[in-house]
C-alpha atoms as a PDB file:
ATOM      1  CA  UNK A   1      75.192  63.476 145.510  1.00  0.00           C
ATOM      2  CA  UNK A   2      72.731  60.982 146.735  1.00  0.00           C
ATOM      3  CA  UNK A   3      75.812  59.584 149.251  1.00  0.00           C
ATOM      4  CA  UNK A   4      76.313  63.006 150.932  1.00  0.00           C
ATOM      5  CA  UNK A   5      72.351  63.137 151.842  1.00  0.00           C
ATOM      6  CA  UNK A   6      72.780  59.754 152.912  1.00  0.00           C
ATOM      7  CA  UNK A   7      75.608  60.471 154.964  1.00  0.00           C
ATOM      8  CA  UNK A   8      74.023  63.301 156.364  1.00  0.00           C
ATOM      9  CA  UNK A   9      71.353  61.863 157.290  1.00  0.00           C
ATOM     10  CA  UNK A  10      73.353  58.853 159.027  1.00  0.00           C
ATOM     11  CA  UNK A  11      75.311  61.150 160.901  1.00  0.00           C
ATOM     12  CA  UNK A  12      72.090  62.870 162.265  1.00  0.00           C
ATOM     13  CA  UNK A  13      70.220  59.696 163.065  1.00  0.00           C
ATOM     14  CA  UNK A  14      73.566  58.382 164.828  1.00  0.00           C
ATOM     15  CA  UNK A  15      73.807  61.567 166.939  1.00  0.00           C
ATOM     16  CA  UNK A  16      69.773  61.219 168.242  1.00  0.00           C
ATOM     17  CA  UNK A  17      70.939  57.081 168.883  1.00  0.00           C
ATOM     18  CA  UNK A  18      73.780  58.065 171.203  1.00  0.00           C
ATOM     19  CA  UNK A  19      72.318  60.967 173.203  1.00  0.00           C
ATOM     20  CA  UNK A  20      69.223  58.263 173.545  1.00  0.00           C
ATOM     21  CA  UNK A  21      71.810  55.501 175.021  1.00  0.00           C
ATOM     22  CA  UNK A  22      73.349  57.637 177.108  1.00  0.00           C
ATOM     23  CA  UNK A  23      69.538  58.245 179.071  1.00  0.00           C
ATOM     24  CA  UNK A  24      68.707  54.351 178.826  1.00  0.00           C
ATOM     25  CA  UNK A  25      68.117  52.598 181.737  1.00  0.00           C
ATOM     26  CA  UNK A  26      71.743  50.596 183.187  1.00  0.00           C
ATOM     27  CA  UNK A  27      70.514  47.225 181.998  1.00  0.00           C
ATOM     28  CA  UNK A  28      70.075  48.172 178.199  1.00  0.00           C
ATOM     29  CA  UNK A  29      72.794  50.778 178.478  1.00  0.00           C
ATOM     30  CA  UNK A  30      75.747  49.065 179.832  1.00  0.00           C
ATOM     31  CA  UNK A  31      76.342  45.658 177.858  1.00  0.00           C
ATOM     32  CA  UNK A  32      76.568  48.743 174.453  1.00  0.00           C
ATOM     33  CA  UNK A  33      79.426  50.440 176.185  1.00  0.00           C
ATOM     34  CA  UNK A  34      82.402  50.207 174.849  1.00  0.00           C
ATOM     35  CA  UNK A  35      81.002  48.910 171.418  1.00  0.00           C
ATOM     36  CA  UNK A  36      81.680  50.215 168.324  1.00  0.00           C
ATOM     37  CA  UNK A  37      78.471  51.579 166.722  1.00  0.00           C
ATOM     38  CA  UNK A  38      77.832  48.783 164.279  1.00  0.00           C
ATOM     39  CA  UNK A  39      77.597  46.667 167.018  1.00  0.00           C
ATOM     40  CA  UNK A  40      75.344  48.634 169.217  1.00  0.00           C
ATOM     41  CA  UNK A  41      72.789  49.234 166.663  1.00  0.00           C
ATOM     42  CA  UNK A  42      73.084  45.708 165.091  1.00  0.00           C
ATOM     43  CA  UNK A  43      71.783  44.769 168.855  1.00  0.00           C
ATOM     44  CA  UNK A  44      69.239  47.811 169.397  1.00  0.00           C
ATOM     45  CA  UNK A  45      67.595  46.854 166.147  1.00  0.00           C
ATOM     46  CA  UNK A  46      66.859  43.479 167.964  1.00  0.00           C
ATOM     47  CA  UNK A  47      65.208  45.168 170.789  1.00  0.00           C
ATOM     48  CA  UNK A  48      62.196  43.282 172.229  1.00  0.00           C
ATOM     49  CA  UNK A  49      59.189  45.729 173.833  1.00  0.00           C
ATOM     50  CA  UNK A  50      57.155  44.183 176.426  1.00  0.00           C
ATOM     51  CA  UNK A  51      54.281  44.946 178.650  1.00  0.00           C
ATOM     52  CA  UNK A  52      56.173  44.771 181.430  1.00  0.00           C
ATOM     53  CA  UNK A  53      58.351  47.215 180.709  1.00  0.00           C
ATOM     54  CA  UNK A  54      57.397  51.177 181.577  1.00  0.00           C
ATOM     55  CA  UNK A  55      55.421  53.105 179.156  1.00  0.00           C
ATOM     56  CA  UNK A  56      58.905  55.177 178.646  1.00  0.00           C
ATOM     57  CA  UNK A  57      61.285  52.228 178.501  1.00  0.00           C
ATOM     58  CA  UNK A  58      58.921  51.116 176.063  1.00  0.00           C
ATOM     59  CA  UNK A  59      58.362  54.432 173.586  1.00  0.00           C
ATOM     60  CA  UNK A  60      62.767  53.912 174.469  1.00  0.00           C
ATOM     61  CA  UNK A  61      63.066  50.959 173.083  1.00  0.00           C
ATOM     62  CA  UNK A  62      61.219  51.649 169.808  1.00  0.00           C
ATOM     63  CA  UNK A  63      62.826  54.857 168.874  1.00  0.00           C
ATOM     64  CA  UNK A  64      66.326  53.031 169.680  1.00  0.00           C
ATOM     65  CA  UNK A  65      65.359  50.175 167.238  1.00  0.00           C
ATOM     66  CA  UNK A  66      63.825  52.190 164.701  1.00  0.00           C
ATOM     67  CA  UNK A  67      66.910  54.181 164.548  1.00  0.00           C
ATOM     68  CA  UNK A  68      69.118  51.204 164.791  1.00  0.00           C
ATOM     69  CA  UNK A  69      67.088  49.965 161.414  1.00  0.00           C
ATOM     70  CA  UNK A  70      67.346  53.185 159.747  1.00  0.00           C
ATOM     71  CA  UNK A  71      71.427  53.586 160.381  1.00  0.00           C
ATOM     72  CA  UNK A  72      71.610  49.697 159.008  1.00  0.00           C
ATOM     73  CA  UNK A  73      69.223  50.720 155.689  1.00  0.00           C
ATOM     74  CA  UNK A  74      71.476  53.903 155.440  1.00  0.00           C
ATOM     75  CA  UNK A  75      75.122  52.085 155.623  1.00  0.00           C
ATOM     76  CA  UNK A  76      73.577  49.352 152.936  1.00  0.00           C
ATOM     77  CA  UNK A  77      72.697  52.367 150.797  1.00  0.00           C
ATOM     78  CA  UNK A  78      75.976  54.031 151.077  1.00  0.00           C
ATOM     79  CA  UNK A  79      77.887  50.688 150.272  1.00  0.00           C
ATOM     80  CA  UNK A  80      75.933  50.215 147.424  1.00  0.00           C
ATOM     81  CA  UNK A  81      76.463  53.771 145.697  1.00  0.00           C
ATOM     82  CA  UNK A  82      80.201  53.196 146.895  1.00  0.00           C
ATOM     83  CA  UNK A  83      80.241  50.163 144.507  1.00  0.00           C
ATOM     84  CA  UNK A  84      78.279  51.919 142.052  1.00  0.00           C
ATOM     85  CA  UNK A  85      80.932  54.521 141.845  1.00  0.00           C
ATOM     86  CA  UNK A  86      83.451  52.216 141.666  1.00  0.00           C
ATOM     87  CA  UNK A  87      82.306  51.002 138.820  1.00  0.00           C
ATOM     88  CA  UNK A  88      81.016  54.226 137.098  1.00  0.00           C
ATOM     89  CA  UNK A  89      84.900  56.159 137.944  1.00  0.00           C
ATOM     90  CA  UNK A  90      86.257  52.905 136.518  1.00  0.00           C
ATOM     91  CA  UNK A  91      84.556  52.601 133.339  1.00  0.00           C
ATOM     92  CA  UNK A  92      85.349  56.606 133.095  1.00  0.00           C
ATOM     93  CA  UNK A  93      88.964  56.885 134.385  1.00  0.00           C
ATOM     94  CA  UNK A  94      90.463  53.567 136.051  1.00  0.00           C
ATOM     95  CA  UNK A  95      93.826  55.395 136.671  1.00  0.00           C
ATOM     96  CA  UNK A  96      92.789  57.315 139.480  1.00  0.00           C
ATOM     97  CA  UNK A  97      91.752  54.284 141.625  1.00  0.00           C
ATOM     98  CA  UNK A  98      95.031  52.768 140.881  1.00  0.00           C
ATOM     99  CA  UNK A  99      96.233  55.934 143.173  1.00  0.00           C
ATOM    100  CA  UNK A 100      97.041  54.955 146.871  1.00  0.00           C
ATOM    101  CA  UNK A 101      94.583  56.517 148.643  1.00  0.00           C
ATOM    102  CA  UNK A 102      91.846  57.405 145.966  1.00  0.00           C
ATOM    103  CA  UNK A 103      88.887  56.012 146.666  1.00  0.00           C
ATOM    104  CA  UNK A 104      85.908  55.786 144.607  1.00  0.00           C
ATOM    105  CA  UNK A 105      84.518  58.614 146.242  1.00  0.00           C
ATOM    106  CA  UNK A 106      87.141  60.906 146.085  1.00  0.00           C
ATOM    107  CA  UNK A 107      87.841  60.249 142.220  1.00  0.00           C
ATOM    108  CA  UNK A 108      84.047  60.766 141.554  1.00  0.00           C
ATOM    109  CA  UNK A 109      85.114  64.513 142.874  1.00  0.00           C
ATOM    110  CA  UNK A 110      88.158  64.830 140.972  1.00  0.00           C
ATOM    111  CA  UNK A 111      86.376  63.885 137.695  1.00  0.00           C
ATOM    112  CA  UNK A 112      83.537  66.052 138.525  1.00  0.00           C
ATOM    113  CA  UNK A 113      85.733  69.091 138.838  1.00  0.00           C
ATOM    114  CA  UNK A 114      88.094  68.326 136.302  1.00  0.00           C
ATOM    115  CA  UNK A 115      85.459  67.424 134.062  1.00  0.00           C
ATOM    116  CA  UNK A 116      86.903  67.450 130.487  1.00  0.00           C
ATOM    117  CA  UNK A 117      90.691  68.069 129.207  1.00  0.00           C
ATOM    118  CA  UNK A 118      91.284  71.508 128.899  1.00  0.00           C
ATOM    119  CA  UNK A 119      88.831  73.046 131.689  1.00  0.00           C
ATOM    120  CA  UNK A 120      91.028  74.507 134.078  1.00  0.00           C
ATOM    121  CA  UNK A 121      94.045  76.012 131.817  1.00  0.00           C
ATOM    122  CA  UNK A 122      96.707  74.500 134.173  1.00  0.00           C
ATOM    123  CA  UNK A 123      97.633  72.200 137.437  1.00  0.00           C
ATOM    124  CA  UNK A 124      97.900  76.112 138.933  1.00  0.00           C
ATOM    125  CA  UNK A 125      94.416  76.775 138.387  1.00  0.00           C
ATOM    126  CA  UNK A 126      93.435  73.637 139.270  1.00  0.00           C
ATOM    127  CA  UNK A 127      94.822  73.811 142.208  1.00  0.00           C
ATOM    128  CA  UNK A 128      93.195  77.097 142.707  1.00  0.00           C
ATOM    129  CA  UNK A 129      89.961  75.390 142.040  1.00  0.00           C
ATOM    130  CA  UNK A 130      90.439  73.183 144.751  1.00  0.00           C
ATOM    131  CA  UNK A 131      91.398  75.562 147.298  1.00  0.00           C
ATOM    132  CA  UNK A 132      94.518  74.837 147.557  1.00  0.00           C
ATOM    133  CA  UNK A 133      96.977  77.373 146.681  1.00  0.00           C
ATOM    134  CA  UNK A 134      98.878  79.079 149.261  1.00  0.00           C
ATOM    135  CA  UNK A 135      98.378  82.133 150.483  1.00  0.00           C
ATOM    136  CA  UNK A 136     100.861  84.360 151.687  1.00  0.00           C
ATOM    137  CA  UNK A 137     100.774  84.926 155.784  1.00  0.00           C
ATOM    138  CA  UNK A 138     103.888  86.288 155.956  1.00  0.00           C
ATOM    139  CA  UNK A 139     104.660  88.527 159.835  1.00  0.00           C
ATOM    140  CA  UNK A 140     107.841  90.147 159.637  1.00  0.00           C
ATOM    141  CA  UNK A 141     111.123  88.326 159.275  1.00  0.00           C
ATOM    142  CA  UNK A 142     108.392  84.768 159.298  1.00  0.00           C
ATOM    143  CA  UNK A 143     107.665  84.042 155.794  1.00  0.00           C
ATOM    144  CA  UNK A 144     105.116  81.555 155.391  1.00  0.00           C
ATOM    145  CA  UNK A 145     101.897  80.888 153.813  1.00  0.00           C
ATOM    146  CA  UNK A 146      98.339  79.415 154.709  1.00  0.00           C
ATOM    147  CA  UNK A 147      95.546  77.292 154.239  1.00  0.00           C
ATOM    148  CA  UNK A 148      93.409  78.503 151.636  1.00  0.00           C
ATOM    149  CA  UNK A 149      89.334  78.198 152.703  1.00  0.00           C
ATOM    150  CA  UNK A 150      87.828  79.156 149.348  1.00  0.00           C
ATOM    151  CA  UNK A 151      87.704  77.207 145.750  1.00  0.00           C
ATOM    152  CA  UNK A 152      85.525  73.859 145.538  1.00  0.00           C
ATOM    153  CA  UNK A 153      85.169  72.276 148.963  1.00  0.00           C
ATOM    154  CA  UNK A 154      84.326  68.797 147.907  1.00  0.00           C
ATOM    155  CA  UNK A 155      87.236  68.849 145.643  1.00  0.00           C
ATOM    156  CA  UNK A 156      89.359  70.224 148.451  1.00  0.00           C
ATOM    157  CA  UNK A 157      87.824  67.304 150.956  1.00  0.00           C
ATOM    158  CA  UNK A 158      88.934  64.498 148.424  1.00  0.00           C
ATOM    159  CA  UNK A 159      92.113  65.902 148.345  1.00  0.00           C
ATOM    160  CA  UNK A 160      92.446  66.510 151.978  1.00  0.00           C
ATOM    161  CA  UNK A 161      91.390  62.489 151.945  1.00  0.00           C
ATOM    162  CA  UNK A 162      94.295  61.441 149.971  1.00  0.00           C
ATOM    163  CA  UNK A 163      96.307  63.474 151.872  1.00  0.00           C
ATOM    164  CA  UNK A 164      95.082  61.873 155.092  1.00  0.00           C
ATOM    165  CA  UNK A 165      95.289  58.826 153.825  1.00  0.00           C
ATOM    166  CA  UNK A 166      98.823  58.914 152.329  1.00  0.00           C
ATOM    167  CA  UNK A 167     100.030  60.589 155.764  1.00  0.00           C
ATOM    168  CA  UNK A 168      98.219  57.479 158.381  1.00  0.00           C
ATOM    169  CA  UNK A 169      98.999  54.758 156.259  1.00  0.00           C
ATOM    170  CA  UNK A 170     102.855  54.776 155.406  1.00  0.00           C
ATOM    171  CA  UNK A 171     102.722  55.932 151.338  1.00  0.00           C
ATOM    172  CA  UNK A 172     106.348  55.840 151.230  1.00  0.00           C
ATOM    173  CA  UNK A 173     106.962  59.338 149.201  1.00  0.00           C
ATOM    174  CA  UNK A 174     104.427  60.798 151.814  1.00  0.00           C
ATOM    175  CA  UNK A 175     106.317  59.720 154.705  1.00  0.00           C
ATOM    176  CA  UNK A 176     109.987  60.496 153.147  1.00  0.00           C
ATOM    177  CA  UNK A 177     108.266  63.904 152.843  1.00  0.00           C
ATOM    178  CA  UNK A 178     106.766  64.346 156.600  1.00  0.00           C
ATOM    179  CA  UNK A 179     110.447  63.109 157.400  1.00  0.00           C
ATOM    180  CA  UNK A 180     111.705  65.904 156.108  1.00  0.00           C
ATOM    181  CA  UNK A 181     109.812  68.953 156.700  1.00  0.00           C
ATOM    182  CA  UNK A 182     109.479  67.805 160.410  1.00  0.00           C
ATOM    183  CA  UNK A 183     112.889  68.076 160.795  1.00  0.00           C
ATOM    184  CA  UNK A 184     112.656  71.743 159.149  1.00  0.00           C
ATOM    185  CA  UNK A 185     110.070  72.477 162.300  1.00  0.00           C
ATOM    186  CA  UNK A 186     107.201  72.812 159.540  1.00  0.00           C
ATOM    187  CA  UNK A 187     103.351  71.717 161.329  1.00  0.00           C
ATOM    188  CA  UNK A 188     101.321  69.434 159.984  1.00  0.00           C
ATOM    189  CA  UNK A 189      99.015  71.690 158.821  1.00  0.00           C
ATOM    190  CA  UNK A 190     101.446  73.298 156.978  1.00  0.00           C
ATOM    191  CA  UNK A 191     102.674  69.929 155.566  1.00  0.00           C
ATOM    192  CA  UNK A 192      99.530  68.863 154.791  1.00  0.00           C
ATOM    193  CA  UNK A 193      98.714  72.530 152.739  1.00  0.00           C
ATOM    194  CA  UNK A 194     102.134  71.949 150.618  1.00  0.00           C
ATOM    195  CA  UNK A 195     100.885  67.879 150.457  1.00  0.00           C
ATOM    196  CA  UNK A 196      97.474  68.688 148.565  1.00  0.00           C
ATOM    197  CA  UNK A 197      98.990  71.684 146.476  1.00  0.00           C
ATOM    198  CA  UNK A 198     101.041  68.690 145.303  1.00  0.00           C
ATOM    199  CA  UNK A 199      98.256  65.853 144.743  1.00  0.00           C
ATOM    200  CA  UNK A 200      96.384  68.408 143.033  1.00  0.00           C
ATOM    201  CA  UNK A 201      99.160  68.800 139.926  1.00  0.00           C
ATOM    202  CA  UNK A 202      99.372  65.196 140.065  1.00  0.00           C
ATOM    203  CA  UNK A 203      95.889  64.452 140.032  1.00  0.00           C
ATOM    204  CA  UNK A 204      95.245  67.023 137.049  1.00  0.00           C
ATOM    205  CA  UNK A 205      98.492  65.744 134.833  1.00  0.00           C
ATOM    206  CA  UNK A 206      97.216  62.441 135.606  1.00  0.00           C
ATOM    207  CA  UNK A 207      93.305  63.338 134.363  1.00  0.00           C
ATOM    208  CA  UNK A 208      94.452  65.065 131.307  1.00  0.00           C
ATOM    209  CA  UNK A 209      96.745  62.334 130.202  1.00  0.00           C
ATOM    210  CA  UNK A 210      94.359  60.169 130.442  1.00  0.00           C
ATOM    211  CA  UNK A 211      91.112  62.195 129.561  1.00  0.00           C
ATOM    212  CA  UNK A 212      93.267  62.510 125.849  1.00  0.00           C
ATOM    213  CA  UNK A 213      93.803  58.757 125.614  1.00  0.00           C
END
């Protein structure tokens, strides 16, 4: 997806940004501390370059605000193919944004994977398409299971979104859920395993309901 290179490159062009602000001289580093990075590259792309400053400060201060530019350009970019997914998943299955948690992004995955009523035979293989069918790692007189790291791993991210999602910001069913297995000394990473095996059959009843609609 054009998003993902976009993100990647974001995340790369953020990294060089920071390690340059942290070698900036005191008066352009400290008013940016503490600022969220919006803010410090809204600024940096502002940067003046004078004459008077040193031939380093100066080649500084134009890599910071050509950075600062290109981090901007990029987050315009990814808003835009955000909306444009939006609308695209919409037009193709508006059910799945009516989800809490699914975003645009993470039902462009789902339909991607899913594809067409009747792909994956079941929710079960489904689920074992996104990587998220438990494996037994069972020691003894423990009898548990595991994460599973294979299957589609952008499929497995958007689920592992939701998930996220459901778990920070108080989806009632979610929570009732963490209530409980908590109290049965389960992790969260084993809640969150049993969590996506679960969005997963929803998600794929959901798709093929609608995908024969």
């Amino acid at each position: 997806m054009a998003r993902e290179h976009a993100n990647a490159t974001r995340t790369a062009a953020i990294n060089v940004f920071k390690a340059l602000l942290l070698i900036a001289p005191d008066q352009l580093r400290e008013p940016l501390r503490r600022q969220s990075t919006p803010r410090q590259t809204a600024a940096c792309a502002l940067l003046r370059v004078h004459a008077r400053h040193t031939a380093a400060e100066r080649v500084l201060r134009q890599t910071l605000r050509n950075l600062a530019q290109r981090i901007r350009q990029l987050d315009r970019e990814i808003r835009a193919n955000e909306r444009q997914l939006h609308d695209l998943v919409d037009t193709i299955m508006p059910a799945l944004l009516a989800e809490p948690g699914v975003g645009p992004v993470s039902a462009a995955h789902l339909i991607i994977a899913w594809s067409h009523p009747g792909r994956c035979r079941s929710e079960a293989a489904f689920a074992a398409l996104a990587g998220v069918s438990p494996l037994q790692a069972s020691s003894g007189r423990i009898t548990r299971h595991r994460l599973n790291r294979f299957g589609d791993r952008q499929l497995n991210r958007a689920l592992h979104t939701i998930v996220n999602w459901r778990m920070i910001h108080g989806h009632e069913p979610t929570q009732h859920y963490l209530t409980r297995r908590r109290a049965q000394q389960k992790s969260d990473a084993e809640i969150r395993r049993c969590l996506k095996r679960y969005t997963a059959r929803h998600m794929f009843r959901l798709m093929e309901t609608a995908g024969r609609t």
